[in-house]
PDB file of N, CA and C in Angstrom:
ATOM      1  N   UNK A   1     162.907  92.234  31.031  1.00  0.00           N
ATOM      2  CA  UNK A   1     164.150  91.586  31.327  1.00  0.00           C
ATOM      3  C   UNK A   1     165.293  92.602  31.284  1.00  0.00           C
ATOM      4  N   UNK A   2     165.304  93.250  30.495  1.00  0.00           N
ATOM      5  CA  UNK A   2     166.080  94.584  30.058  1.00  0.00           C
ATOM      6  C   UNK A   2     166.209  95.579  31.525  1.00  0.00           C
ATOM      7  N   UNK A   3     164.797  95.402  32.023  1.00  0.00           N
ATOM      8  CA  UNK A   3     165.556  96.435  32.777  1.00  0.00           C
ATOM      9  C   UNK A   3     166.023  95.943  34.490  1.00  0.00           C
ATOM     10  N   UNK A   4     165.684  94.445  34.544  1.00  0.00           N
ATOM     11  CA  UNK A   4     166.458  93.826  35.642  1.00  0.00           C
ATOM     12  C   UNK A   4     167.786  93.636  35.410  1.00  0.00           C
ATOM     13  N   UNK A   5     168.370  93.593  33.992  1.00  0.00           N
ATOM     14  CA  UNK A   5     170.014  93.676  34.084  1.00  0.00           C
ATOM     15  C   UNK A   5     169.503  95.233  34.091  1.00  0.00           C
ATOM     16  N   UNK A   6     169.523  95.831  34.104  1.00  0.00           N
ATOM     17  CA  UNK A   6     169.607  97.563  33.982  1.00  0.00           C
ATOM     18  C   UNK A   6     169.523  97.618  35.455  1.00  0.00           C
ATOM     19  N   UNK A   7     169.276  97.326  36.287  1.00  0.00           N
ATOM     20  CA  UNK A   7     168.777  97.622  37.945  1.00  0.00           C
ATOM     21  C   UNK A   7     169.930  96.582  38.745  1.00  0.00           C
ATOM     22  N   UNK A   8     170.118  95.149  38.065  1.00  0.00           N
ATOM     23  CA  UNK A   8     171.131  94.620  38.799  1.00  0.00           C
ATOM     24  C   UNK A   8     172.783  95.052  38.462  1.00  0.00           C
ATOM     25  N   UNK A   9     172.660  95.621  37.352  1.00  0.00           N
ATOM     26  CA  UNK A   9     174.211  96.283  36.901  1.00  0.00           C
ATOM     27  C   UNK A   9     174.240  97.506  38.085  1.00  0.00           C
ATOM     28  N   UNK A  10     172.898  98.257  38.326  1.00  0.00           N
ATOM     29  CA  UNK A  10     173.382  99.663  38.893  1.00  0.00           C
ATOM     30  C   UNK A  10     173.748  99.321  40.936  1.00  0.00           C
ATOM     31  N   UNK A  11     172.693  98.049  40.813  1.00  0.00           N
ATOM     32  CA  UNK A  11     172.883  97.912  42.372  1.00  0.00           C
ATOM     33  C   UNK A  11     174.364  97.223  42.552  1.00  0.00           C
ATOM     34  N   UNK A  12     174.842  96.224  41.904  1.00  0.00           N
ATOM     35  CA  UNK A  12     176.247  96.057  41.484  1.00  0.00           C
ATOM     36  C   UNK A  12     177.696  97.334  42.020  1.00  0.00           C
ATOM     37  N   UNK A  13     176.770  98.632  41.156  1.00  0.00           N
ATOM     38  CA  UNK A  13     177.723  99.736  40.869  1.00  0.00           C
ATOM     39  C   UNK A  13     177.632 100.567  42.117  1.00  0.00           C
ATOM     40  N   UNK A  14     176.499 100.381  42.290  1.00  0.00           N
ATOM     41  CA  UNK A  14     176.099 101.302  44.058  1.00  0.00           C
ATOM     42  C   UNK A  14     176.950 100.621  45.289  1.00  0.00           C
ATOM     43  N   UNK A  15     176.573  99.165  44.969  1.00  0.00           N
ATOM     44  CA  UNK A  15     177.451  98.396  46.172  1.00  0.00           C
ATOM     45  C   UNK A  15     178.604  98.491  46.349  1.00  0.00           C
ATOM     46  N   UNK A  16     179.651  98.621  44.980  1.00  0.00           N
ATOM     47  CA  UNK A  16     181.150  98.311  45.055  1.00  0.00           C
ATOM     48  C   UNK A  16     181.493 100.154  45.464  1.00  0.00           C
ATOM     49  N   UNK A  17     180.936 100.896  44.507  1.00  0.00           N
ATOM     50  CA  UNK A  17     181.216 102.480  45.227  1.00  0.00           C
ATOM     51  C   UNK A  17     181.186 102.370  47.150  1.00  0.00           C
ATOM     52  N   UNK A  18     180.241 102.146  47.587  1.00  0.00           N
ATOM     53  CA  UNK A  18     179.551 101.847  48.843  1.00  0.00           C
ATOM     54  C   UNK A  18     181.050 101.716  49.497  1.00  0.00           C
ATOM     55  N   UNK A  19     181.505 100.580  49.109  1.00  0.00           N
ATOM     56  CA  UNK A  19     182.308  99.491  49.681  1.00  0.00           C
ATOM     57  C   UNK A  19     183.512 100.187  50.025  1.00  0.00           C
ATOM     58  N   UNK A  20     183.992 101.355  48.971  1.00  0.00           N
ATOM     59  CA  UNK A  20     185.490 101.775  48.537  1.00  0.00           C
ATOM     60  C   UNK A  20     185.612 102.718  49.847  1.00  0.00           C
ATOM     61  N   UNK A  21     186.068 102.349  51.295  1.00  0.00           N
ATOM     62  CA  UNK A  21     186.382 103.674  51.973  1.00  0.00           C
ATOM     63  C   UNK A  21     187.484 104.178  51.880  1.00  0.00           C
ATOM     64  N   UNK A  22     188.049 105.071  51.921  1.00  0.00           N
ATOM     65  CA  UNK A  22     189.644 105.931  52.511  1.00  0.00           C
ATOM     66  C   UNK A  22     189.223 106.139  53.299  1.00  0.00           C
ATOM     67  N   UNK A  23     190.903 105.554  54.052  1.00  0.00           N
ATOM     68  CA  UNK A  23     192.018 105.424  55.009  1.00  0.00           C
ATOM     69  C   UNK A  23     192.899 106.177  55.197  1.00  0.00           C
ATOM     70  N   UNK A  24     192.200 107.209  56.138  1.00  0.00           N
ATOM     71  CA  UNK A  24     193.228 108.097  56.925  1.00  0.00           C
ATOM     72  C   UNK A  24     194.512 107.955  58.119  1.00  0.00           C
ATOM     73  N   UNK A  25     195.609 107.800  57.913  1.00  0.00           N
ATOM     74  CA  UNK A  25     196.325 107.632  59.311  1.00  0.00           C
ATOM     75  C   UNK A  25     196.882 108.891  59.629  1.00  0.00           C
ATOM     76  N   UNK A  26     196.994 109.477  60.647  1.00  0.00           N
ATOM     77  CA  UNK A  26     197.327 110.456  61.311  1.00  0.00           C
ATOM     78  C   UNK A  26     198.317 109.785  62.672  1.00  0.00           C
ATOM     79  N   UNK A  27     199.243 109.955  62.442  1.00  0.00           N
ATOM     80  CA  UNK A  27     200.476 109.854  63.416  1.00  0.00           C
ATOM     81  C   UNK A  27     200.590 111.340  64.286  1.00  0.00           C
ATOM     82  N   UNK A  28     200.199 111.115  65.531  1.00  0.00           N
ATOM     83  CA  UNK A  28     200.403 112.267  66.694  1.00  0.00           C
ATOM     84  C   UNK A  28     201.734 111.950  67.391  1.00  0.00           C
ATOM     85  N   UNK A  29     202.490 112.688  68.203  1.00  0.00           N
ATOM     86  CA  UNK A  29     203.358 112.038  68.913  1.00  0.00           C
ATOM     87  C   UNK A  29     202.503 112.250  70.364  1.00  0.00           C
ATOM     88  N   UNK A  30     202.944 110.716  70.908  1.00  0.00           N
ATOM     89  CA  UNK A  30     202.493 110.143  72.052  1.00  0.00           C
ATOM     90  C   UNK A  30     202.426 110.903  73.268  1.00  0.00           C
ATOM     91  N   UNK A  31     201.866 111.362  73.984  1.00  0.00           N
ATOM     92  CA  UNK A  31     201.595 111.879  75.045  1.00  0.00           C
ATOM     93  C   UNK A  31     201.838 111.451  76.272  1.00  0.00           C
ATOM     94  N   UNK A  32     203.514 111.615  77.056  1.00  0.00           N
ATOM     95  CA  UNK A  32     203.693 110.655  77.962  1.00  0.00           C
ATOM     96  C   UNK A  32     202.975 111.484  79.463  1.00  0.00           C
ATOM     97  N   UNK A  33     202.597 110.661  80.438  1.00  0.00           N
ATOM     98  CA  UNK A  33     201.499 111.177  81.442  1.00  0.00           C
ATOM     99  C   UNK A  33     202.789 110.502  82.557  1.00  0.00           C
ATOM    100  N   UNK A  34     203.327 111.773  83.620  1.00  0.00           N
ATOM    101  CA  UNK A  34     203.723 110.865  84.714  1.00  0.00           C
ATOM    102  C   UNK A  34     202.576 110.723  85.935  1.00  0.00           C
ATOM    103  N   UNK A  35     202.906 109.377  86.149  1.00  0.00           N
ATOM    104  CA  UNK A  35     201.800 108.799  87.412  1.00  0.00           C
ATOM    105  C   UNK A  35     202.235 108.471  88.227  1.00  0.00           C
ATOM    106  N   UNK A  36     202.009 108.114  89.875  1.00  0.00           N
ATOM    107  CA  UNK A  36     202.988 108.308  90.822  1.00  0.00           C
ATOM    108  C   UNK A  36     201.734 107.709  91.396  1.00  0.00           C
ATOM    109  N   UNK A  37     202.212 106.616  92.269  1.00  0.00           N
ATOM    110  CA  UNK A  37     201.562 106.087  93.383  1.00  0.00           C
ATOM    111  C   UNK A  37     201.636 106.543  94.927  1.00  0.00           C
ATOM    112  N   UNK A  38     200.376 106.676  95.584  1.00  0.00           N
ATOM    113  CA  UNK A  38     200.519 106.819  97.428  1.00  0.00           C
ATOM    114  C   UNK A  38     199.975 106.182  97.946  1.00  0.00           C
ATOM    115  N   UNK A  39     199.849 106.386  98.887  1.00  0.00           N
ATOM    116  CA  UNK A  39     198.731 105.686 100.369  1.00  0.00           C
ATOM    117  C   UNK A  39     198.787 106.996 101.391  1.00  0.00           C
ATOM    118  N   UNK A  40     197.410 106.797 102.095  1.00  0.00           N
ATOM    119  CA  UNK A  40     196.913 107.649 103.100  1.00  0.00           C
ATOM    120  C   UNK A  40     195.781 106.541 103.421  1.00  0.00           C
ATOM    121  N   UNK A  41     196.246 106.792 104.824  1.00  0.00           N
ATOM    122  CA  UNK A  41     195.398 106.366 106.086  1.00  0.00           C
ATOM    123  C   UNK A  41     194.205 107.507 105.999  1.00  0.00           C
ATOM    124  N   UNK A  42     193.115 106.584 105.991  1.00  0.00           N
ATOM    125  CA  UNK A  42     191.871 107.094 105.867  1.00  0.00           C
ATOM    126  C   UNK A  42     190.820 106.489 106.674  1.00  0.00           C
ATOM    127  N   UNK A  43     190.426 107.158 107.810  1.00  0.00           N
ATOM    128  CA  UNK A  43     189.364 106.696 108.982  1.00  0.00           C
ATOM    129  C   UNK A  43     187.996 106.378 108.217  1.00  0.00           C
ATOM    130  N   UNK A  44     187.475 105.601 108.222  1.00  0.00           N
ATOM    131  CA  UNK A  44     186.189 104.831 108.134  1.00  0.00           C
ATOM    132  C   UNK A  44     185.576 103.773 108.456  1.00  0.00           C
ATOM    133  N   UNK A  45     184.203 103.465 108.687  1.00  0.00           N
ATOM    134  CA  UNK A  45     183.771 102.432 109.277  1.00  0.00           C
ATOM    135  C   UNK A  45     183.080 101.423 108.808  1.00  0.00           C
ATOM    136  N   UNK A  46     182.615 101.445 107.412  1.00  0.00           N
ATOM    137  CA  UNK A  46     181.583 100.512 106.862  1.00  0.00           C
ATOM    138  C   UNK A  46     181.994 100.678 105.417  1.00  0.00           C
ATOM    139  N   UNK A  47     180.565 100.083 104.659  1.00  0.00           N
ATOM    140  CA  UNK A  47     180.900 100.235 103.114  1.00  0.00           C
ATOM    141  C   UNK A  47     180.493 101.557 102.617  1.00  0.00           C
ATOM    142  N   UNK A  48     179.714 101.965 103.433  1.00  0.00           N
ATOM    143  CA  UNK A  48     178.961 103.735 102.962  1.00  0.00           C
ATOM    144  C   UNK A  48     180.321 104.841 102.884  1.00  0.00           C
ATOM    145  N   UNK A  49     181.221 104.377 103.713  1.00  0.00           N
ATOM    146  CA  UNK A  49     182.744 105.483 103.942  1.00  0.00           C
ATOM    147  C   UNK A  49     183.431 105.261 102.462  1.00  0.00           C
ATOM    148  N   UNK A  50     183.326 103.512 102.476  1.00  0.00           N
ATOM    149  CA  UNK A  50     184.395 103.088 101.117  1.00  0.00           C
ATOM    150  C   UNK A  50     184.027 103.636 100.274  1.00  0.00           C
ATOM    151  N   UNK A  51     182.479 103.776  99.837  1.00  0.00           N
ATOM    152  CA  UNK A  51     182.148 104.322  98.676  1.00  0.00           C
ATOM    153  C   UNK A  51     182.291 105.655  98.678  1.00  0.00           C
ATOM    154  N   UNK A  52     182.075 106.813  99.847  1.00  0.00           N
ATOM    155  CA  UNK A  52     182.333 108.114  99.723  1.00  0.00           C
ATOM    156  C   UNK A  52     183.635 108.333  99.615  1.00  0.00           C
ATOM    157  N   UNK A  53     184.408 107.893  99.950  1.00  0.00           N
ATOM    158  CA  UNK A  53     186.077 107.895 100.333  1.00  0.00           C
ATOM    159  C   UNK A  53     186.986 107.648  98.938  1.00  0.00           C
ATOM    160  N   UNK A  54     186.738 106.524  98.343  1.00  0.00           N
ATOM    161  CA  UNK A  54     186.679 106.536  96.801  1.00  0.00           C
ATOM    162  C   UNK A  54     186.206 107.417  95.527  1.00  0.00           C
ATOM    163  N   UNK A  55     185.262 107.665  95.908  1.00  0.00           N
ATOM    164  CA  UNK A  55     183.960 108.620  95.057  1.00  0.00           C
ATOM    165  C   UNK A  55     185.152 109.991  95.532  1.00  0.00           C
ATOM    166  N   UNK A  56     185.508 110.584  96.748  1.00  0.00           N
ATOM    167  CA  UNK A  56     185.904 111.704  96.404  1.00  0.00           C
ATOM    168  C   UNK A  56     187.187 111.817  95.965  1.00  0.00           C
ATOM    169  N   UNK A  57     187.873 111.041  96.484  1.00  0.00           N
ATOM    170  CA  UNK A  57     189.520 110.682  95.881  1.00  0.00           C
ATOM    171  C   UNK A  57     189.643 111.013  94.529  1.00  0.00           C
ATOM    172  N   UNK A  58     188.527 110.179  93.611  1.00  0.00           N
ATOM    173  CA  UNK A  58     188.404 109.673  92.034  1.00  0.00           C
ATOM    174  C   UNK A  58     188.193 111.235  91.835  1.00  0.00           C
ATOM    175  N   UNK A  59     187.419 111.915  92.733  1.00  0.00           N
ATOM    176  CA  UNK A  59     186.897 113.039  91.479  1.00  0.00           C
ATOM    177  C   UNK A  59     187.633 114.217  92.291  1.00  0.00           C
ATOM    178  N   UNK A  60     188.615 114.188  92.110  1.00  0.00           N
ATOM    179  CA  UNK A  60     190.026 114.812  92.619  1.00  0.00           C
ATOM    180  C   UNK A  60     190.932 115.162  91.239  1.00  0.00           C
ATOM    181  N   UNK A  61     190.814 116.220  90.205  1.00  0.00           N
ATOM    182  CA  UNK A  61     191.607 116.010  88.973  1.00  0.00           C
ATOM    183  C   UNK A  61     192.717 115.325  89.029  1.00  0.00           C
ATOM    184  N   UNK A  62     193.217 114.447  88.573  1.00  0.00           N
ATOM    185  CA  UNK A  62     194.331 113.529  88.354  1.00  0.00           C
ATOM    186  C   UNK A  62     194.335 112.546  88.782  1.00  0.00           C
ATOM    187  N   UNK A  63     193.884 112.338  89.603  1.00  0.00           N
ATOM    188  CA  UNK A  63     193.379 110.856  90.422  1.00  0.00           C
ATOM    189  C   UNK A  63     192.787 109.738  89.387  1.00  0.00           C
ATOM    190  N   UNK A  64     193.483 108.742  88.813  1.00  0.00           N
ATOM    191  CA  UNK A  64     193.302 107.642  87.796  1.00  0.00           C
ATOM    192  C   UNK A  64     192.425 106.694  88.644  1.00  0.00           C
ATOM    193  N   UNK A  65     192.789 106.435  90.030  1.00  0.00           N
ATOM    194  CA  UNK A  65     192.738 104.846  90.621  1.00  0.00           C
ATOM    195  C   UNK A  65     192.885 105.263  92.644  1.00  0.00           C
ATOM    196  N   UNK A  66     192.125 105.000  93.216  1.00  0.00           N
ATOM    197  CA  UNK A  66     191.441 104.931  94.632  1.00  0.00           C
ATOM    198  C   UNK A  66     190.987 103.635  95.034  1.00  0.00           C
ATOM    199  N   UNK A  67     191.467 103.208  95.857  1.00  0.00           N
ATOM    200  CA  UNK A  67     190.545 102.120  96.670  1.00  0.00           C
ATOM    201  C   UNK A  67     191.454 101.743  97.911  1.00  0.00           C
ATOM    202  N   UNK A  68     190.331 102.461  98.735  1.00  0.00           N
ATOM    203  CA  UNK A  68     190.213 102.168 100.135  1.00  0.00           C
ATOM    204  C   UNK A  68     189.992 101.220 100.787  1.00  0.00           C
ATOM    205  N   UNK A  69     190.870 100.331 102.075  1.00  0.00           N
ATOM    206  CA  UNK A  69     190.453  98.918 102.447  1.00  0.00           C
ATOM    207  C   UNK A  69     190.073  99.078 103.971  1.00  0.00           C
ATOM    208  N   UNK A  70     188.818  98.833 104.679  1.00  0.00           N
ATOM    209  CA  UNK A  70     188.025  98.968 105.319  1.00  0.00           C
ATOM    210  C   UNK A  70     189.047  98.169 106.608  1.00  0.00           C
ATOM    211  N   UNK A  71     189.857  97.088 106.637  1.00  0.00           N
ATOM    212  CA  UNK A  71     190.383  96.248 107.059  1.00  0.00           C
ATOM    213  C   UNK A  71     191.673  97.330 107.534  1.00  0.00           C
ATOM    214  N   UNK A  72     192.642  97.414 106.780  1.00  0.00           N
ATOM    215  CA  UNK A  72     193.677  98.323 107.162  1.00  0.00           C
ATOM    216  C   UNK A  72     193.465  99.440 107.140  1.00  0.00           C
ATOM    217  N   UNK A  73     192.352 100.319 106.704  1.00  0.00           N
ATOM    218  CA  UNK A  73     192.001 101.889 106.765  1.00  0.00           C
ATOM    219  C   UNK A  73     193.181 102.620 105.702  1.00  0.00           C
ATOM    220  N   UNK A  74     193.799 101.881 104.634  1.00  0.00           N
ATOM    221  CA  UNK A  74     194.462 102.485 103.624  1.00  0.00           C
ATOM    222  C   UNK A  74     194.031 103.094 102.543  1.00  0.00           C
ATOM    223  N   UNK A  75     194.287 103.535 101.875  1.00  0.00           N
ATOM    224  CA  UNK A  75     193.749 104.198 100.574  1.00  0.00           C
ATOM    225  C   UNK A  75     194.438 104.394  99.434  1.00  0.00           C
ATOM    226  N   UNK A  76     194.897 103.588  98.883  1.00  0.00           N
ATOM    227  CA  UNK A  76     195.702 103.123  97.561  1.00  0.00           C
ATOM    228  C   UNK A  76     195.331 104.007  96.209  1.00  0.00           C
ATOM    229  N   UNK A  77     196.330 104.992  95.733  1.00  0.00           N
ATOM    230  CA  UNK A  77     196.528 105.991  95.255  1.00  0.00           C
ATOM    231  C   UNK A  77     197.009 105.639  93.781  1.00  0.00           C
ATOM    232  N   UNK A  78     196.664 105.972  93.156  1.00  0.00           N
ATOM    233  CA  UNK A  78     197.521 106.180  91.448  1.00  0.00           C
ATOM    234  C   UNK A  78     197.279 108.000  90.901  1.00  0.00           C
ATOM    235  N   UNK A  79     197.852 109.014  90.671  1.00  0.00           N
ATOM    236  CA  UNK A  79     197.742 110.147  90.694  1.00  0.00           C
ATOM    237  C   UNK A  79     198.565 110.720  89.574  1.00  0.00           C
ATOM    238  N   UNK A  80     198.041 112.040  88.832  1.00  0.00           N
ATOM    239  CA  UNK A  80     199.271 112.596  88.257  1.00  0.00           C
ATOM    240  C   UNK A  80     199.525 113.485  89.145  1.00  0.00           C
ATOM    241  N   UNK A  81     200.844 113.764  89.404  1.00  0.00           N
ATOM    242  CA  UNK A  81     201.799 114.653  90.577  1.00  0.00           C
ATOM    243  C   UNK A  81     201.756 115.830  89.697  1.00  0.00           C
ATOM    244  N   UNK A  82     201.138 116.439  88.859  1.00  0.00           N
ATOM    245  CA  UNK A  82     201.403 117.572  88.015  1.00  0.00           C
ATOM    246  C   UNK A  82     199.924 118.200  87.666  1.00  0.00           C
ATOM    247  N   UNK A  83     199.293 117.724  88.476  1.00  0.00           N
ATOM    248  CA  UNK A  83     197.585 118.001  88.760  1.00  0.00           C
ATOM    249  C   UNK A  83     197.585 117.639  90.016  1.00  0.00           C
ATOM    250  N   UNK A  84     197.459 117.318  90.598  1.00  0.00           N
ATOM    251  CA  UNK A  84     197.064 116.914  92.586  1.00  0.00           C
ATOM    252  C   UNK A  84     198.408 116.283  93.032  1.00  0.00           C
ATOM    253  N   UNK A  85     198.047 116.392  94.357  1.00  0.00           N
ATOM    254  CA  UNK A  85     199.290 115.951  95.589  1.00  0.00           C
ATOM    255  C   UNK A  85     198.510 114.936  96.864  1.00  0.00           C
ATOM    256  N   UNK A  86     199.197 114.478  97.404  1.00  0.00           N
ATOM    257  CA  UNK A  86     198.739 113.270  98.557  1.00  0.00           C
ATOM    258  C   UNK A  86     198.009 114.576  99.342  1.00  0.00           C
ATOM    259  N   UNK A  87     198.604 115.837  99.905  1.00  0.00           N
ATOM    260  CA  UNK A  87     198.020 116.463 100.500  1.00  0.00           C
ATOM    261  C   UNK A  87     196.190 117.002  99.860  1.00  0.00           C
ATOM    262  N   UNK A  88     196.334 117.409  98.920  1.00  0.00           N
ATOM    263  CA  UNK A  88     195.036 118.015  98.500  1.00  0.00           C
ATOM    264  C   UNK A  88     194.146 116.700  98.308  1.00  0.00           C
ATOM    265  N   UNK A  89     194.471 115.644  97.949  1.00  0.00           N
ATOM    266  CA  UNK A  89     193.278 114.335  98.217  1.00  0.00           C
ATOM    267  C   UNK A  89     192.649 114.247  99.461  1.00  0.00           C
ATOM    268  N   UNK A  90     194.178 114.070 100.524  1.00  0.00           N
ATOM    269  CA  UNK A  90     193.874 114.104 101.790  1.00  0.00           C
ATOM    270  C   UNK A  90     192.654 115.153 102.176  1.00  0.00           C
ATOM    271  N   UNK A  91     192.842 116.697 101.676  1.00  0.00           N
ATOM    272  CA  UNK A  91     192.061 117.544 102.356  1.00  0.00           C
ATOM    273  C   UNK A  91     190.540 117.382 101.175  1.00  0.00           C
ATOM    274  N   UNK A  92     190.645 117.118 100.616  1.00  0.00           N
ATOM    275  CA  UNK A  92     189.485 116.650 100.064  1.00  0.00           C
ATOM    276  C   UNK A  92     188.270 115.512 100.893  1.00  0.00           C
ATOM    277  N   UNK A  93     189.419 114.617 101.269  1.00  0.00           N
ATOM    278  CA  UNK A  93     188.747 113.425 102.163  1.00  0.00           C
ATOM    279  C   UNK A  93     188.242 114.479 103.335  1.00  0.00           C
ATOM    280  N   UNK A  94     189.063 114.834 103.671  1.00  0.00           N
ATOM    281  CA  UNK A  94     188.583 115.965 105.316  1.00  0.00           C
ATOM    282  C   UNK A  94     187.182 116.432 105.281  1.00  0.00           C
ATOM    283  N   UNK A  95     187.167 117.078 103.860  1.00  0.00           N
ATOM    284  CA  UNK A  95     186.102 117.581 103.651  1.00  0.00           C
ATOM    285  C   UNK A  95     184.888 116.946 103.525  1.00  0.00           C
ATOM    286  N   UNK A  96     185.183 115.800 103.284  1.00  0.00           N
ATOM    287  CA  UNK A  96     183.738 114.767 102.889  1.00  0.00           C
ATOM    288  C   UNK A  96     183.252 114.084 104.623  1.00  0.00           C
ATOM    289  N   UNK A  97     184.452 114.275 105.789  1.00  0.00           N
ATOM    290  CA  UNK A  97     184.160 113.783 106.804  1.00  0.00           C
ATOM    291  C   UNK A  97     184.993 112.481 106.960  1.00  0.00           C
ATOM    292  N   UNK A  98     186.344 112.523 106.554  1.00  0.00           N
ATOM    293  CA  UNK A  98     187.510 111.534 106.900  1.00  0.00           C
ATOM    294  C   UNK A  98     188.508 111.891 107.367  1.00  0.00           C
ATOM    295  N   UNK A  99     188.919 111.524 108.774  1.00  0.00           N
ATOM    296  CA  UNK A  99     190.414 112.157 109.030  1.00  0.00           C
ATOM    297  C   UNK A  99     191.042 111.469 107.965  1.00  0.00           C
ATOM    298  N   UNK A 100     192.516 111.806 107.750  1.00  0.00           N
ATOM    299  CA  UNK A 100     193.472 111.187 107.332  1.00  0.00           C
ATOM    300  C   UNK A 100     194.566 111.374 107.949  1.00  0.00           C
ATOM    301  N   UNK A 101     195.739 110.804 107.600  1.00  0.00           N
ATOM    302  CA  UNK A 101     197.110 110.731 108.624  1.00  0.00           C
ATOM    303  C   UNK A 101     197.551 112.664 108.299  1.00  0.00           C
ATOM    304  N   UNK A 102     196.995 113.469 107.726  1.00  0.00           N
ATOM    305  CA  UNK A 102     197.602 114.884 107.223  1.00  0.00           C
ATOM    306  C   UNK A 102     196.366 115.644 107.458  1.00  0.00           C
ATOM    307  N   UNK A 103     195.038 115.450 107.548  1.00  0.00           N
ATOM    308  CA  UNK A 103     193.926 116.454 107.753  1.00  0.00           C
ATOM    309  C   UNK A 103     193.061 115.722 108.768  1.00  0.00           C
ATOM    310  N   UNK A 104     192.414 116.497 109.399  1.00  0.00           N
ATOM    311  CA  UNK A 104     191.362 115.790 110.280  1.00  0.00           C
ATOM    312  C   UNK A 104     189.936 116.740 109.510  1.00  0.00           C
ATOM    313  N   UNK A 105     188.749 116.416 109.647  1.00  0.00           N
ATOM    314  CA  UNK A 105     187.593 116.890 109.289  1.00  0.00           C
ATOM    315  C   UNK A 105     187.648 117.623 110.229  1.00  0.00           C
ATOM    316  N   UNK A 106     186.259 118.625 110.015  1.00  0.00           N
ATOM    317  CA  UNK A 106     185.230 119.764 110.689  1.00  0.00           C
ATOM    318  C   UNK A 106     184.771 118.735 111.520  1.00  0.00           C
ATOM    319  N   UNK A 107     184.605 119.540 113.084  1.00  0.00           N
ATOM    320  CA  UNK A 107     183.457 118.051 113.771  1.00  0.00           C
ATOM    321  C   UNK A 107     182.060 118.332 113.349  1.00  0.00           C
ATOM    322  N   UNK A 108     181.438 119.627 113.160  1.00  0.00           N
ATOM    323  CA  UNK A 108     180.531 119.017 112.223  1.00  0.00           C
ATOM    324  C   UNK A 108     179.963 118.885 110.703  1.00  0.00           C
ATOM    325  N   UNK A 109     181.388 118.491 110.154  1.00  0.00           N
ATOM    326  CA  UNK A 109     180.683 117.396 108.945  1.00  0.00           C
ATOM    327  C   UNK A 109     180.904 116.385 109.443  1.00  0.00           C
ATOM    328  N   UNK A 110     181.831 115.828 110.225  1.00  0.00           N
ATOM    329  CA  UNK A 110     182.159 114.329 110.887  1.00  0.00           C
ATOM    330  C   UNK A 110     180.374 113.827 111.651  1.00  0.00           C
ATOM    331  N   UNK A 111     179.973 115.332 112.378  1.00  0.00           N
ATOM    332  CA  UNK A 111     178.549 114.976 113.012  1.00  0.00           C
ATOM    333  C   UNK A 111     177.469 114.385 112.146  1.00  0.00           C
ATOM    334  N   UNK A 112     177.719 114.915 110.661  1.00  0.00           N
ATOM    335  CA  UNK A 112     176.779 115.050 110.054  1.00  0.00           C
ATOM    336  C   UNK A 112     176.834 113.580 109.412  1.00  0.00           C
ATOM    337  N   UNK A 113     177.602 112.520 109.276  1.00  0.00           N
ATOM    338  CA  UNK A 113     177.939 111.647 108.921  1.00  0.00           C
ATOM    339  C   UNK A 113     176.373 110.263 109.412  1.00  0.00           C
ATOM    340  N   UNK A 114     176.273 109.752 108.817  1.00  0.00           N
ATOM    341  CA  UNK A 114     175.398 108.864 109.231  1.00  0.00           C
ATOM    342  C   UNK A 114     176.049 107.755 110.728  1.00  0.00           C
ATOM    343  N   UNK A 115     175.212 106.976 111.071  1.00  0.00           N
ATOM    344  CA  UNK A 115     175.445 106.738 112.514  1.00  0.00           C
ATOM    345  C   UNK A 115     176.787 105.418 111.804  1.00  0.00           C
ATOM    346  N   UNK A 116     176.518 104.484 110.745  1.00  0.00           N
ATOM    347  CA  UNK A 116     177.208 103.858 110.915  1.00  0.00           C
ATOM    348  C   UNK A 116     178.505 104.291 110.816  1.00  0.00           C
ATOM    349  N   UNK A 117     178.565 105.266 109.904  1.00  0.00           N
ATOM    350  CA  UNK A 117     180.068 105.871 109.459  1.00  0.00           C
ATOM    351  C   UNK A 117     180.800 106.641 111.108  1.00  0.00           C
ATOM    352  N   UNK A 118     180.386 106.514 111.828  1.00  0.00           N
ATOM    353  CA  UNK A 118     181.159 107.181 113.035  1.00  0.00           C
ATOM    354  C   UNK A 118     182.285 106.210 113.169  1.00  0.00           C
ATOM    355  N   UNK A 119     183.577 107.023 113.385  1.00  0.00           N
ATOM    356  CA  UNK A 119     184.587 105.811 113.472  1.00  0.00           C
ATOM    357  C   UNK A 119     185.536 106.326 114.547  1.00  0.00           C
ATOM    358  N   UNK A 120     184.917 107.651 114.939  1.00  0.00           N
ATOM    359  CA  UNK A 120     185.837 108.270 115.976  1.00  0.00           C
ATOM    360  C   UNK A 120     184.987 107.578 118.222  1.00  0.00           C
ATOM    361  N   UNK A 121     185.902 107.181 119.118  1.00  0.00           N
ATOM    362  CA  UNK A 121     185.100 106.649 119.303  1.00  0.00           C
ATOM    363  C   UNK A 121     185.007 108.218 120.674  1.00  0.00           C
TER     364      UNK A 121
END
């Protein structure tokens, strides 16, 4: 009996230690990010463009937010202006095989494009 209070006192003592964390707060000052919205006209023809057209926009450093609408051929921009510009997205798109209203593609990466993505006629 002796040594179940001896074992329930220590698991008692293990648990409440266990329990006791410190609480660190560390106050940084806030990091303000300017972001700046665009649009660019971006030629494409299906959902295979939307997804490349997006996909390269996004992985454009600074580029937060992309989406391209198949309907109006726009391309809705959120960016930091202190890492990328409307122009270097644009020539990014070029490169993947999208005119835009500021770059036109290589004709052949445009060739190289699958049949549905042809949008030039």
């Amino acid at each position: 009996m002796r040594k179940m209070i001896l074992f329930a006192a220590a698991l008692c003592m293990l648990t409440a230690s266990c329990a006791t964390v410190e609480t660190v707060t560390e106050t940084t000052a806030e990091t303000v990010v300017e972001t700046a919205t665009g649009m660019l006209m971006v030629q494409g023809a299906c959902g295979m463009c939307k997804t490349r057209i997006e996909e390269a926009a996004l992985n454009v450093n600074g580029v937060a937010r992309a989406e391209w609408s198949l309907e109006t051929k726009e391309l809705a921009l959120q960016f930091d202006p202190g890492k990328t510009s409307l122009d270097a997205i644009s020539e990014v798109l070029a490169e993947v095989g999208h005119d835009t209203d500021m770059h036109k593609t290589d004709d052949m990466v445009y060739a190289a494009l699958p049949e549905c993505c042809k949008y030039r006629e």
